[in-house]
C-alpha atoms as a PDB file:
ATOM      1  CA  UNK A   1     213.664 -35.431 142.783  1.00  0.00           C
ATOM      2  CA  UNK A   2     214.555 -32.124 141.021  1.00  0.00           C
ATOM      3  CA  UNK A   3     213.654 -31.840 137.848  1.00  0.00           C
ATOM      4  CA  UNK A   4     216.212 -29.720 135.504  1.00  0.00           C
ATOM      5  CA  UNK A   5     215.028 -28.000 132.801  1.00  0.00           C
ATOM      6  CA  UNK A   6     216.286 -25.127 130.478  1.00  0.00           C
ATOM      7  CA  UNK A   7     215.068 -22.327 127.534  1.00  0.00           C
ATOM      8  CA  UNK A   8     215.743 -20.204 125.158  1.00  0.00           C
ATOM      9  CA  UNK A   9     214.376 -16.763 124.477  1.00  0.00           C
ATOM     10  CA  UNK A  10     214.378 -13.208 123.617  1.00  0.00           C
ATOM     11  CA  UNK A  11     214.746 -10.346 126.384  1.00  0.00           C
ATOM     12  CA  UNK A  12     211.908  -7.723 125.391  1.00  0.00           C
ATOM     13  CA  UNK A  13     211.114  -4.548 125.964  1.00  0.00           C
ATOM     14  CA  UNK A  14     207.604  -3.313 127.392  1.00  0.00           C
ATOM     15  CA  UNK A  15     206.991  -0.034 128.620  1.00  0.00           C
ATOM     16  CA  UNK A  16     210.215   0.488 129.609  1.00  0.00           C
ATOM     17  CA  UNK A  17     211.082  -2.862 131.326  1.00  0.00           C
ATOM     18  CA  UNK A  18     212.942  -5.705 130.315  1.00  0.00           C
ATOM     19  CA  UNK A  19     211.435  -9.075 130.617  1.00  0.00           C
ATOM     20  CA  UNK A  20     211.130 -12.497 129.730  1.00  0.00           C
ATOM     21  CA  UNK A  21     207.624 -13.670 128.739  1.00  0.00           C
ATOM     22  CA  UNK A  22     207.708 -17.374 128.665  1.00  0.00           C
ATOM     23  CA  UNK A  23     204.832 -19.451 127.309  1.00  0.00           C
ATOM     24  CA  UNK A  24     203.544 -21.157 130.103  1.00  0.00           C
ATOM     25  CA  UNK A  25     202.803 -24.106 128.062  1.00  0.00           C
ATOM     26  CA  UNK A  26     206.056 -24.723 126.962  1.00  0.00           C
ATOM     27  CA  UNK A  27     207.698 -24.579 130.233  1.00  0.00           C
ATOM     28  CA  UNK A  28     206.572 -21.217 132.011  1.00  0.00           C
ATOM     29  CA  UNK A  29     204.694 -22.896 134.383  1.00  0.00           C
ATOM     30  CA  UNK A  30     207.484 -24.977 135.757  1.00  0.00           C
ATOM     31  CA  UNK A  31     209.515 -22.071 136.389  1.00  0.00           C
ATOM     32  CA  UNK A  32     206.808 -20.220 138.084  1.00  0.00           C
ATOM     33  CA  UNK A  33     207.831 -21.932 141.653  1.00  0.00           C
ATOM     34  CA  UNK A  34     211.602 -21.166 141.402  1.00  0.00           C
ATOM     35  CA  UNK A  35     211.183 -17.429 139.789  1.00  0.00           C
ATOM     36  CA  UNK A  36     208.693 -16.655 142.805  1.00  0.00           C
ATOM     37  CA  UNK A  37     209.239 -13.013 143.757  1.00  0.00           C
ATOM     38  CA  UNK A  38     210.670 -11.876 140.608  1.00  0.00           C
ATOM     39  CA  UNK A  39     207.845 -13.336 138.198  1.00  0.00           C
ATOM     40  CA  UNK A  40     203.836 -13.068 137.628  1.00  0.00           C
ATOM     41  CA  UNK A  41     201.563 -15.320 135.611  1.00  0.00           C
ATOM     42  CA  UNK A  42     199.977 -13.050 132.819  1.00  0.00           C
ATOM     43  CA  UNK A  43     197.371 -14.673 130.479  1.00  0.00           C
ATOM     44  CA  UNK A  44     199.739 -17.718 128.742  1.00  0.00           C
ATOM     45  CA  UNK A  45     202.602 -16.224 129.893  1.00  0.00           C
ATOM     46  CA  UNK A  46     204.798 -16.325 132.973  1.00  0.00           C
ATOM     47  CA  UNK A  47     206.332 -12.893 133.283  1.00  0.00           C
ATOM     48  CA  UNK A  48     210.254 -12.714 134.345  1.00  0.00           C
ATOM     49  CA  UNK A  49     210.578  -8.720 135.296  1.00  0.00           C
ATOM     50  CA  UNK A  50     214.499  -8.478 134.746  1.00  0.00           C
ATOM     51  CA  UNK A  51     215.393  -5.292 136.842  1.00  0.00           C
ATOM     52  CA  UNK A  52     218.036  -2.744 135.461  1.00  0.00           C
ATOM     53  CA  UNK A  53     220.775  -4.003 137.562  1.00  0.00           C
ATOM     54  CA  UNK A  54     220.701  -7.384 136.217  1.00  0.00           C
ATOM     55  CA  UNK A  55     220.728  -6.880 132.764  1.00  0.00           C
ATOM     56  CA  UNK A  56     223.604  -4.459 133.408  1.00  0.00           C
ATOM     57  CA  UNK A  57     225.364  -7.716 135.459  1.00  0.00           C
ATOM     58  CA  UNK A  58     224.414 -10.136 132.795  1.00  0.00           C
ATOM     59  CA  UNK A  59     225.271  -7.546 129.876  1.00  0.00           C
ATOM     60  CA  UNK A  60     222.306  -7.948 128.033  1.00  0.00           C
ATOM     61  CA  UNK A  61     220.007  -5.726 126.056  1.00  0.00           C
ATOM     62  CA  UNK A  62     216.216  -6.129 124.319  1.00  0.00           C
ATOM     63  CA  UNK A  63     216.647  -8.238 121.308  1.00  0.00           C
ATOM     64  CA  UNK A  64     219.378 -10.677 122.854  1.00  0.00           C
ATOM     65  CA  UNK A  65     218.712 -14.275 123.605  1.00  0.00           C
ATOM     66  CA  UNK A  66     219.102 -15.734 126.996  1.00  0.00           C
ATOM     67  CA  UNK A  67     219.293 -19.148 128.215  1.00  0.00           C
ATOM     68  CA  UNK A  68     216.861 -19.813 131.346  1.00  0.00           C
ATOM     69  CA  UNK A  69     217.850 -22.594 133.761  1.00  0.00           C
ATOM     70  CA  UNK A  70     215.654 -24.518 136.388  1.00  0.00           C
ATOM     71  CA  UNK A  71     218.511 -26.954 138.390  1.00  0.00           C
ATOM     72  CA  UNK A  72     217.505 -27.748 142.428  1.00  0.00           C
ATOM     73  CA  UNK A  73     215.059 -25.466 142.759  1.00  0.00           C
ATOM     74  CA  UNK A  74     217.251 -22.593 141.558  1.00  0.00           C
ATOM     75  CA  UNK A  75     216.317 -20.086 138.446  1.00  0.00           C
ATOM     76  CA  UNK A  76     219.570 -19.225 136.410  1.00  0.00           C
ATOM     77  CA  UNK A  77     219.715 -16.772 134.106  1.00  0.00           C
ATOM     78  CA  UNK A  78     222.442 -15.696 131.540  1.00  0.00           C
ATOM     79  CA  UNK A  79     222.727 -14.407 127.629  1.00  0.00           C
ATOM     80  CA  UNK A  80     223.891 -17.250 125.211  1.00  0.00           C
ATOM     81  CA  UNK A  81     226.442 -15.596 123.958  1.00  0.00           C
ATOM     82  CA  UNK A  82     228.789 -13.447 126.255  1.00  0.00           C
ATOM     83  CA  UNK A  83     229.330  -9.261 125.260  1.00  0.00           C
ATOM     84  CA  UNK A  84     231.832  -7.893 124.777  1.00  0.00           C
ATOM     85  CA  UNK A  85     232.983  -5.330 127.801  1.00  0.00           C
ATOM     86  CA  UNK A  86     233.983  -1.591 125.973  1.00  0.00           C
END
């Protein structure tokens, strides 16, 4: 059985790199299997690295909230509310 499961969070900003630092108590640690490759548990915190590229795709910046979504295995990504394109 898959188990679905989604949340909500802020995009940061660390040394230059956008990221997603999910609590690994509130769900980090079930999204550690499907975010292989492109996450890494530090402390309490699973780390989502969210490359350049991506955010440009996505259109999202630090600050904006972004819905993560664990459905068959698969990690889903994308901002809750949609940017405009200028």
């Amino acid at each position: 059985m898959n188990e679905e499961m989604e949340l909500e969070g802020p995009v940061l900003k660390v040394n230059g790199e956008l990221m997603l630092l999910i609590p690994l108590e509130d769900g980090g640690a079930a999204l550690a299997e499907s975010s292989r490759g492109i996450s890494e548990v530090q402390g309490e915190f699973l780390k989502i690295a969210i490359p350049e590229w991506l955010a440009g795709v996505l259109r999202i910046e630090e600050g904006d909230l972004v819905r993560v979504q664990k459905s068959n295995g698969k990690l889903n990504i994308q901002p809750r509310e949609a940017r405009l394109v200028n």
